[in-house]
Protein backbone atom coordinates (compact mmCIF):
# COMPACT_ATOMS: atom_id res chain seq x y z
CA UNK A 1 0.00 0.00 0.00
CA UNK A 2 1.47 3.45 -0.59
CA UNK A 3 0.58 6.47 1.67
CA UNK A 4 0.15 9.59 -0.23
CA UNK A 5 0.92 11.69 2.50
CA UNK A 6 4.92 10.02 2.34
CA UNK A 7 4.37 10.33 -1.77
CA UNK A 8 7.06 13.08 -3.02
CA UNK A 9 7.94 15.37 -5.86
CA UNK A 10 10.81 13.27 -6.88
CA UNK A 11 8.68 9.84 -6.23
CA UNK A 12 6.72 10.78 -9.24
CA UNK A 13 9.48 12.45 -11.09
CA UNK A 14 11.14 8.86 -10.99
CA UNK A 15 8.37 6.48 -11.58
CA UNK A 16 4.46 7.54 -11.70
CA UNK A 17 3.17 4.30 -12.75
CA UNK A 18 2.85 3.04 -9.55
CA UNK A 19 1.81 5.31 -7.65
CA UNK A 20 -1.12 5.76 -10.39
CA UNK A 21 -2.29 2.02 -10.09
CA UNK A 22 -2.69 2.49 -6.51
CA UNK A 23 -4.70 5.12 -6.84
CA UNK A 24 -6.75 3.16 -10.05
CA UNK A 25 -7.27 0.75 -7.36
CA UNK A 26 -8.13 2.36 -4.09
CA UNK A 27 -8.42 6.01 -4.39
CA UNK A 28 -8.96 7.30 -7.64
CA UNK A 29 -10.09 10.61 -7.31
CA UNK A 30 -7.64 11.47 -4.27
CA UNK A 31 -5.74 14.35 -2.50
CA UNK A 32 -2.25 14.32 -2.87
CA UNK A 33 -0.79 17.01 -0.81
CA UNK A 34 3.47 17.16 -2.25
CA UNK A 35 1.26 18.59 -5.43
CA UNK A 36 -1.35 20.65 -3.69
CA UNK A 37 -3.74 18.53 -6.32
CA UNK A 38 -6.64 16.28 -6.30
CA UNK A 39 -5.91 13.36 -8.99
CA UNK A 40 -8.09 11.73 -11.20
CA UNK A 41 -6.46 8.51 -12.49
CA UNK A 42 -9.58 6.19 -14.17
CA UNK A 43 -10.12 6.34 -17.91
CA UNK A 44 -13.92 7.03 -17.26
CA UNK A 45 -13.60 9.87 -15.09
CA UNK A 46 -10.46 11.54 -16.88
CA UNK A 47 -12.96 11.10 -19.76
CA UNK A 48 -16.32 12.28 -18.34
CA UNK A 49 -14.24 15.64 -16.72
CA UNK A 50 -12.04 16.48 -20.38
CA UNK A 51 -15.83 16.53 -21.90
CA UNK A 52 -17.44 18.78 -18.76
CA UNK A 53 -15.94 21.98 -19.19
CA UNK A 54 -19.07 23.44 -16.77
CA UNK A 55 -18.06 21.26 -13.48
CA UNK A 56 -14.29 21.18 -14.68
CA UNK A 57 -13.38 24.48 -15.94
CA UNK A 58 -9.80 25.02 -17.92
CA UNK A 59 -9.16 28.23 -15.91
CA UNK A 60 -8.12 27.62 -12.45
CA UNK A 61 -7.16 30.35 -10.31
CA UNK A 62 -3.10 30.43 -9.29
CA UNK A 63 -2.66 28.28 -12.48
CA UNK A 64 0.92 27.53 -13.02
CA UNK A 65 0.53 26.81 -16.62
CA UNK A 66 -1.07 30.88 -16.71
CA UNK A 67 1.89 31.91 -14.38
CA UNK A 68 4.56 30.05 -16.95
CA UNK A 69 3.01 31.28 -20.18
CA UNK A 70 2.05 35.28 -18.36
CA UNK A 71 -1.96 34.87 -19.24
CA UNK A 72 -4.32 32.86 -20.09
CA UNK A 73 -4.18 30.81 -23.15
CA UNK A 74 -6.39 28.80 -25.20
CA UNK A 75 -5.58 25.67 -23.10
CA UNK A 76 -6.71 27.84 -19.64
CA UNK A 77 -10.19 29.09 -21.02
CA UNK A 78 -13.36 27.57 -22.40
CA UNK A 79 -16.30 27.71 -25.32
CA UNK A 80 -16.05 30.88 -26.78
CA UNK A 81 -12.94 32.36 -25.50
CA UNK A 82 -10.91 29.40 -26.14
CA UNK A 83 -12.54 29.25 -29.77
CA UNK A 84 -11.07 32.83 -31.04
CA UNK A 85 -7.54 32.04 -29.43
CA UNK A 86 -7.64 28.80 -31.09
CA UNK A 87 -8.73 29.85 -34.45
CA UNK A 88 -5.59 32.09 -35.82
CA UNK A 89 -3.71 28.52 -35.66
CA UNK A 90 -5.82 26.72 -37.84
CA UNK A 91 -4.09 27.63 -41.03
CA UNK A 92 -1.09 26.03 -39.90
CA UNK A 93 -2.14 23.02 -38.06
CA UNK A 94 -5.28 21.96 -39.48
CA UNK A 95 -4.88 18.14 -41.80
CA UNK A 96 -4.90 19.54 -45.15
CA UNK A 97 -2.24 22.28 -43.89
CA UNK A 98 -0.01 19.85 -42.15
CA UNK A 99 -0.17 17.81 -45.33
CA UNK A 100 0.49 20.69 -48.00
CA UNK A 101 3.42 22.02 -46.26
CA UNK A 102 5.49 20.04 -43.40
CA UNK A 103 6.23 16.73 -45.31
CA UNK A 104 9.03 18.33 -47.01
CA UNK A 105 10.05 19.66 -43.87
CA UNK A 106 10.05 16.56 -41.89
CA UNK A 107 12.01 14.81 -44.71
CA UNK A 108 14.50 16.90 -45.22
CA UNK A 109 15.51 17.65 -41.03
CA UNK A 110 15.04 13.62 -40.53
CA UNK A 111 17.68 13.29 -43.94
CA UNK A 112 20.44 15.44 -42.59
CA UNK A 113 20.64 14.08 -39.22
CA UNK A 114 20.56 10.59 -40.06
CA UNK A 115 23.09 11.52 -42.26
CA UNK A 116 25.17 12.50 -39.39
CA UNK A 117 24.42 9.35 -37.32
CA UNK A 118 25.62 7.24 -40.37
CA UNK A 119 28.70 9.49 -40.23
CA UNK A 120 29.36 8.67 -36.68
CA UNK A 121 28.19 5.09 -36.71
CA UNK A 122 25.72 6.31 -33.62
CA UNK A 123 24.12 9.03 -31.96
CA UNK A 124 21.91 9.86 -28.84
CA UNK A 125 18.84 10.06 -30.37
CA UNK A 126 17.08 12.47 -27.94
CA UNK A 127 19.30 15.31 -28.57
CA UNK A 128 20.77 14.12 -32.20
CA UNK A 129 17.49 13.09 -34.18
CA UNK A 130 14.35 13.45 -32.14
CA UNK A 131 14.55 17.09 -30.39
CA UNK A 132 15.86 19.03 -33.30
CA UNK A 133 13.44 17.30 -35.66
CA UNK A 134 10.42 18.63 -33.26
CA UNK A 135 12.37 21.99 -32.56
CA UNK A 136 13.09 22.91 -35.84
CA UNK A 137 10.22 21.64 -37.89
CA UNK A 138 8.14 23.90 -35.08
CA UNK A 139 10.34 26.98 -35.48
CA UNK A 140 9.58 26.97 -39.35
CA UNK A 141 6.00 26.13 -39.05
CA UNK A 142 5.38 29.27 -36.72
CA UNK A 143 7.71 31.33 -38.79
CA UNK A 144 10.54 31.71 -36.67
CA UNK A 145 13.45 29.58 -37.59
CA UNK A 146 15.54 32.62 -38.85
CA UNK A 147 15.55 33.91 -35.61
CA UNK A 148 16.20 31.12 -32.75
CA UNK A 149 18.86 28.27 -33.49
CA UNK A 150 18.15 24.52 -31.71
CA UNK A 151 19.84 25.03 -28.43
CA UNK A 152 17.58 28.61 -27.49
CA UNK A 153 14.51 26.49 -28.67
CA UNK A 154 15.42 23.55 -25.79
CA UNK A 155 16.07 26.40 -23.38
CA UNK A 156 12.88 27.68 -24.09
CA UNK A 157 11.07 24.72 -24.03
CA UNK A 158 12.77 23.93 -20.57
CA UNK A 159 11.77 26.99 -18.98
CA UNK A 160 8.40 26.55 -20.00
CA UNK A 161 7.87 23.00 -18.85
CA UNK A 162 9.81 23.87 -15.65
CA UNK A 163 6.48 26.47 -15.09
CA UNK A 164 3.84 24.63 -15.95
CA UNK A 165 4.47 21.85 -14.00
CA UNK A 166 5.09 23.79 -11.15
CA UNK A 167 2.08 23.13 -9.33
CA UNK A 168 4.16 22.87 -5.88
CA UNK A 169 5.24 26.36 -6.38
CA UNK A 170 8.96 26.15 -6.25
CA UNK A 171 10.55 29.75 -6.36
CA UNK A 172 13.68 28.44 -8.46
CA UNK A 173 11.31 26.75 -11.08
CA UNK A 174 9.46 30.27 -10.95
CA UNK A 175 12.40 32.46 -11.60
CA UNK A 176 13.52 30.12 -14.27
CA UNK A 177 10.31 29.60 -16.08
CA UNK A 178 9.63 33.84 -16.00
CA UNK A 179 13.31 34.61 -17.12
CA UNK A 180 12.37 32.29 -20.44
CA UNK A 181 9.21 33.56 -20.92
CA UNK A 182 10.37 37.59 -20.91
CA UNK A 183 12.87 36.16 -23.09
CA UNK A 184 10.61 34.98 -25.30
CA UNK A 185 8.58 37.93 -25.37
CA UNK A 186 11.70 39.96 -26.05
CA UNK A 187 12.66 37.68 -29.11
CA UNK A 188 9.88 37.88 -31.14
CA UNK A 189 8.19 41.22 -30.53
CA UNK A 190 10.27 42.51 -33.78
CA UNK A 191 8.80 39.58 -35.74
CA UNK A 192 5.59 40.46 -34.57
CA UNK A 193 5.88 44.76 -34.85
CA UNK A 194 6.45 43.62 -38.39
CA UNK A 195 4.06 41.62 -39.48
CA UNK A 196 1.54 43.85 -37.98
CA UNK A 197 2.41 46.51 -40.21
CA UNK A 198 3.31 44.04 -43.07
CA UNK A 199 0.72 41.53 -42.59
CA UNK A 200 1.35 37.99 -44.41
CA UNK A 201 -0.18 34.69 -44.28
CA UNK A 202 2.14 33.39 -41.57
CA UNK A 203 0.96 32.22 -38.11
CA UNK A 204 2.09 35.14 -36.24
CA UNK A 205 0.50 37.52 -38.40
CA UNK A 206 -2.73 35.42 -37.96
CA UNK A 207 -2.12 35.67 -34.45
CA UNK A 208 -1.48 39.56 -34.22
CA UNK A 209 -4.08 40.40 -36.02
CA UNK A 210 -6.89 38.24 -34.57
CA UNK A 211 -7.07 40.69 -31.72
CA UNK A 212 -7.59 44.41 -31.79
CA UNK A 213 -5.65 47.23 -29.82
CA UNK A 214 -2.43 48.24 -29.29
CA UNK A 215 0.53 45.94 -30.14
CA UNK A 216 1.36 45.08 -25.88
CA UNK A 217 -2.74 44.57 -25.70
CA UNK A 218 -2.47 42.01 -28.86
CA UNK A 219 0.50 40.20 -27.51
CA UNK A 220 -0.64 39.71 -23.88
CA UNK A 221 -3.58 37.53 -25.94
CA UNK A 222 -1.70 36.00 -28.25
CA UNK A 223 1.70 34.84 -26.78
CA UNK A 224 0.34 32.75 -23.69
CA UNK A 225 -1.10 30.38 -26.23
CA UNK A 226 1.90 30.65 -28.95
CA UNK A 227 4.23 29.90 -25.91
CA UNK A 228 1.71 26.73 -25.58
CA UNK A 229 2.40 25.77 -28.85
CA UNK A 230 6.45 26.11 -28.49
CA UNK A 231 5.70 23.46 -25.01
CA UNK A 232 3.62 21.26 -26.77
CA UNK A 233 5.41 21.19 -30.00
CA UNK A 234 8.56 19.80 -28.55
CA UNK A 235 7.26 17.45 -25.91
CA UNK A 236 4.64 15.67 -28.08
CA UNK A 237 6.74 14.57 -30.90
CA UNK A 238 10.01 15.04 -29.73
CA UNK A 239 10.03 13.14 -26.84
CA UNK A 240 7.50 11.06 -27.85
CA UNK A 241 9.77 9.64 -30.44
CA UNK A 242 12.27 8.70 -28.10
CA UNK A 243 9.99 6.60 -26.75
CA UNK A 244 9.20 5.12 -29.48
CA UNK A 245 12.09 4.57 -30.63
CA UNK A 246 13.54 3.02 -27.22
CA UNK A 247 10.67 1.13 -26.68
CA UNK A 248 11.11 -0.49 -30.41
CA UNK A 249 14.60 -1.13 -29.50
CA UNK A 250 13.84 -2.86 -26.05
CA UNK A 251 11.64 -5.12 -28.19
CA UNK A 252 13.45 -6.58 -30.98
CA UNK A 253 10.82 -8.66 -32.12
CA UNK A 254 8.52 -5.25 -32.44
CA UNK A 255 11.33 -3.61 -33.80
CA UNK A 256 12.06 -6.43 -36.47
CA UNK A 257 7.76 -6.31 -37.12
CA UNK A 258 8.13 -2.90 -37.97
CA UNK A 259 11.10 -2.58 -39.64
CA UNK A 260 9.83 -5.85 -42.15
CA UNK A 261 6.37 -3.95 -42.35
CA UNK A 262 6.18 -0.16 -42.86
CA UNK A 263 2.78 -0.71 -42.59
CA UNK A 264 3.10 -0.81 -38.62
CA UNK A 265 4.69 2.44 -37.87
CA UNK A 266 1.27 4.11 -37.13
CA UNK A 267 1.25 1.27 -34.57
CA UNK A 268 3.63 1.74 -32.95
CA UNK A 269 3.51 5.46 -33.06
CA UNK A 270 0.04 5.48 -31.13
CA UNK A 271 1.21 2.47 -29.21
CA UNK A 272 4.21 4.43 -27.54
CA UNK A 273 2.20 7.58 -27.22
CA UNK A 274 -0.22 5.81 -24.96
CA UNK A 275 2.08 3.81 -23.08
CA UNK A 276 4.17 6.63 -22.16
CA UNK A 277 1.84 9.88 -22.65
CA UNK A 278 4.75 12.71 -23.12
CA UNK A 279 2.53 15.44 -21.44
CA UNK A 280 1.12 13.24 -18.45
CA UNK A 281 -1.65 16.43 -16.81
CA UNK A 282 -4.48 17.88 -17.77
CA UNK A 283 -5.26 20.98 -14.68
CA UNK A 284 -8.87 21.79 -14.33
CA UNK A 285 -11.14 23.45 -11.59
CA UNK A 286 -14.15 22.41 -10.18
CA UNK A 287 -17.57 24.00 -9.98
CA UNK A 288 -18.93 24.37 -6.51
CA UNK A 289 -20.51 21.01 -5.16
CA UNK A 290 -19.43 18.90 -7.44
CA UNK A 291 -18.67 15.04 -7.20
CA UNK A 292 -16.52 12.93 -9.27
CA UNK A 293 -16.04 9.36 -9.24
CA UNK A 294 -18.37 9.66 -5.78
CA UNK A 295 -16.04 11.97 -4.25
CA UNK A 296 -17.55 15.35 -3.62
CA UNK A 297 -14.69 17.68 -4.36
CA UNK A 298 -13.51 20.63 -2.24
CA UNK A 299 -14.93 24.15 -3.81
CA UNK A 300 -11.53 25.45 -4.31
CA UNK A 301 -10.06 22.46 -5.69
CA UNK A 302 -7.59 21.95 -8.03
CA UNK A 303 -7.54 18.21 -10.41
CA UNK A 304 -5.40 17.31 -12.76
CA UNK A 305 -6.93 14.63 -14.88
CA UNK A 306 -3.92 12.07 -15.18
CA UNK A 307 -4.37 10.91 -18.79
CA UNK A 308 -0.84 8.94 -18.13
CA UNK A 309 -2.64 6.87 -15.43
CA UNK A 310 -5.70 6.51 -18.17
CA UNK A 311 -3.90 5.50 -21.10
CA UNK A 312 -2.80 2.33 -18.35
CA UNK A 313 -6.18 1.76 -16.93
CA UNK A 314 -7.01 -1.89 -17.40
CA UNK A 315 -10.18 -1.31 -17.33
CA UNK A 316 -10.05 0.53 -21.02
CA UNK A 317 -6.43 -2.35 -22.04
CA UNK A 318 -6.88 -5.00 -20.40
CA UNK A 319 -4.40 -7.02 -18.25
CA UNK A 320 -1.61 -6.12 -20.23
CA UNK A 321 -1.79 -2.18 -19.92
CA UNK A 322 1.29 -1.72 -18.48
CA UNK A 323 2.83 -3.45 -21.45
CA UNK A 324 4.33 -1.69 -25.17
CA UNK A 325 2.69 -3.97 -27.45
CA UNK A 326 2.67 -2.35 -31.17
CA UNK A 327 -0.23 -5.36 -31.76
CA UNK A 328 -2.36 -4.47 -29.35
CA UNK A 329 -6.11 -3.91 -31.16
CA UNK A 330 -6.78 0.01 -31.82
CA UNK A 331 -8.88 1.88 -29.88
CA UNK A 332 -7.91 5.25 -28.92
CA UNK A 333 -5.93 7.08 -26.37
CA UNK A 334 -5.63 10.10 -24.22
CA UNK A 335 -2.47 11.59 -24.77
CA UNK A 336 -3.84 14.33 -27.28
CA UNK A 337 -6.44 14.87 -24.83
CA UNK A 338 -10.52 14.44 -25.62
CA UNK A 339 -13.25 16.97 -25.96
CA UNK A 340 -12.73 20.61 -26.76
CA UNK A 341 -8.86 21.00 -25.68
CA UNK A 342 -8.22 18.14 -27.98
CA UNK A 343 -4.82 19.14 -28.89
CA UNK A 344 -4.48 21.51 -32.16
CA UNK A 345 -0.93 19.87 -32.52
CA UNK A 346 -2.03 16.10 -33.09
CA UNK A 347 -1.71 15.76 -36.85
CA UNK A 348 1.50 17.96 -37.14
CA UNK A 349 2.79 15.49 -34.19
CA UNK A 350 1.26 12.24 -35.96
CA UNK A 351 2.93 13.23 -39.51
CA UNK A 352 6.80 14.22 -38.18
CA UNK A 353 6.44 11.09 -35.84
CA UNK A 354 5.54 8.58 -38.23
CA UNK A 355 8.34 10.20 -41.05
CA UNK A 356 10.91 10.43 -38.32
CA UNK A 357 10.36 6.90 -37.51
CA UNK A 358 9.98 5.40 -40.70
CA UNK A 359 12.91 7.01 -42.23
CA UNK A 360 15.18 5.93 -39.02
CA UNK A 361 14.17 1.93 -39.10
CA UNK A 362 14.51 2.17 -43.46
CA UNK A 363 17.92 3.55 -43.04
CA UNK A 364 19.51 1.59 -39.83
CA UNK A 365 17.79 -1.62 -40.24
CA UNK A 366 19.78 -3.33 -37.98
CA UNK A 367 19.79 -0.51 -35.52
CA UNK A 368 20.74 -1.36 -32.01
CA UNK A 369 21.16 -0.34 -28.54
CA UNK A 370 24.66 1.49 -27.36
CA UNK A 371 26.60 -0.85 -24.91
CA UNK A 372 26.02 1.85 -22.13
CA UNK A 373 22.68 2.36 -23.14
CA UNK A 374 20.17 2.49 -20.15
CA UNK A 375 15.83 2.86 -20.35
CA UNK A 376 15.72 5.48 -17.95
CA UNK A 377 12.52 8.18 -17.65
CA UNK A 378 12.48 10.71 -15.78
CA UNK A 379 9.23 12.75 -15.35
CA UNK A 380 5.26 13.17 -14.45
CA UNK A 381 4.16 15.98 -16.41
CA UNK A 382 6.28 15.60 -18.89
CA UNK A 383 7.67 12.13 -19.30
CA UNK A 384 10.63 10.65 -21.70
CA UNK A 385 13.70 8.38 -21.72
CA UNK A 386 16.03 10.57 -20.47
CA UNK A 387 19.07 9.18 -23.45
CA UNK A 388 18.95 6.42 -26.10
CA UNK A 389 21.54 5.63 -27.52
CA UNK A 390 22.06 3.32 -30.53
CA UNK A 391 24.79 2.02 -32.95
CA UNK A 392 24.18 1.64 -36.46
CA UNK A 393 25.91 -0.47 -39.07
């Protein structure tokens, strides 16, 4: 049995899983006070509160993921609100969009770093293949590539993620997290004081000019949810991939499957994905007098619906939850989220995932672990293989 009162920070940091499927099992819709959260852990009722936006409101007040991005964003606000901060992203990450324009993109960043691996006869494929795919494929979708190189994006993205997990309010993680996010601000306000008065078909000249007022009134809407997109944008297919890509090479015989049948990629794209969701928390409110899973939550609480703890539920996988299986029979998971914060990103994450992977496993086919290779995650909120390194022939 665990106590939740003993659980820590750096429990879940290390290893969620089982502290979710105690929770599945006894408690799950429960306090746990080294987050200052109620979590929600069951596939129904992560399910049943993503598609009540009434009871379980986006914005919550004190909202590190508002505190990290300086306002509210499309992810902290509901129906119509939401809607209009949503909308001046549509050109670029609808299907059709994703299809028309990133291919090229994907193909050509995936080409020129395996090119390097096969140089080297290796590479960590976090930092060497997976994160600058994500980074850079972002930058250029948003419009921004000319004006950030790869290793501002990662400290951008870790200042971010640093914030919006913060939900235990560390002051170090604050400072952090705000330093990135004026920096941020700072970067791109040029990019933006231009396209304002040169407006173009780009995202950020969507986004500047889906709001009126001055130019500090039109950013303080607009960047909380383009700083969203910079999080999201690197931590679903970026680290996603890596594990994917680890959990193919822990598997040889999945690994083998794929690589003899190309056919199996969007397997095990969605399989890895679910097993290990790369953004674990979704935050939410709660209306007054509300119950959930036949606990009548606090007024002033504060849930995060665990979709990392759903996507394992055996209740929704069966037996083998726990388990990266690229042949387990489709049904869909969480880690895009469900209802109207479905994430905006899925298809451009879906498309550079199942390239990236494809074009790996075509051009190592006998790719293989690095002797001092080691499976080891690290995270709750956001969750990846922390290196995975691999030797090609």
């Amino acid at each position: 049995m665990i106590n939740l009162q003993d659980v820590t920070v750096e429990d879940l940091e290390r290893d969620p899983y089982p502290i979710y499927a105690h929770l599945r099992t006894h408690e799950p819709v429960a306090y746990l006070p080294c987050l200052d959260v109620w979590m929600v852990t069951r596939w129904d009722d992560v399910v049943a509160a993503c598609l009540d936006p009434e009871s379980f409101p986006a914005h919550v007040e004190g909202s590190p993921t508002d505190q990290a991005l300086g306002g509210i964003s499309m992810m902290t606000t509901d129906g119509e609100p939401a809607r209009e901060r949503r909308r001046p992203f549509d050109p670029t990450f609808r299907p059709t969009a994703v299809e028309a324009a990133m291919p090229v993109v994907f193909d050509r960043l995936c080409e020129e770093r395996l090119d390097v691996i096969a140089r080297d006869g290796g590479a960590e494929l976090v930092a060497d293949y997976f994160e600058p795919i994500s980074l850079l494929s972002l930058a250029e979708a948003v419009g921004i590539g000319d004006v950030v190189d790869l290793d501002t994006l990662r400290r951008w993205f870790a200042g971010l993620a640093a914030g919006v997990s913060n939900y235990e309010g560390d002051p170090d993680k604050t400072a952090f997290s705000k330093a990135v996010s004026d920096e941020i601000d700072q970067t791109l306000i040029p990019r933006f004081e231009t396209v304002l008065e040169h407006p173009d078909d780009g995202l950020l000249s969507n986004l500047v000019h889906a709001y009126s007022g001055t130019l500090s009134e039109r950013l303080a809407w607009a960047m909380p949810s383009l700083k969203l997109v910079l999080l999201g944008g690197l931590q679903e297919p970026g680290h996603g991939g890596a594990t994917i890509a680890d959990s193919l090479l822990t598997h040889p015989e999945q690994r083998a499957a794929v690589s003899a049948d190309s056919g199996l990629i969007p397997a095990a794209v969605d399989e890895g994905l679910r097993w290990t969701a790369p953004i674990g928390n979704l935050l939410r409110g709660v209306k007054p007098r509300t119950t959930l899973g036949d606990v009548k939550l606090p007024d002033d609480a504060r849930i995060i619906l665990v979709v990392a703890s759903a996507n394992r539920d055996e209740a929704m996988w069966g037996p083998s939850a726990d388990e990266f299986d690229i042949h387990r029979p489709k049904q869909r998971h969480l880690s895009f989220a469900i209802g109207p914060h479905y994430c905006i990103g899925h298809h451009f994450a879906r498309v550079q995932l199942e390239i990236a992977i494809a074009k790996l496993v075509d051009r190592f086919p006998r790719l293989r672990p690095a002797e001092d290779h080691a499976s080891i995650y690290r995270g709750h909120e956001y969750r990846s293989p922390q290196s995975v390194r691999v030797l090609v022939d």
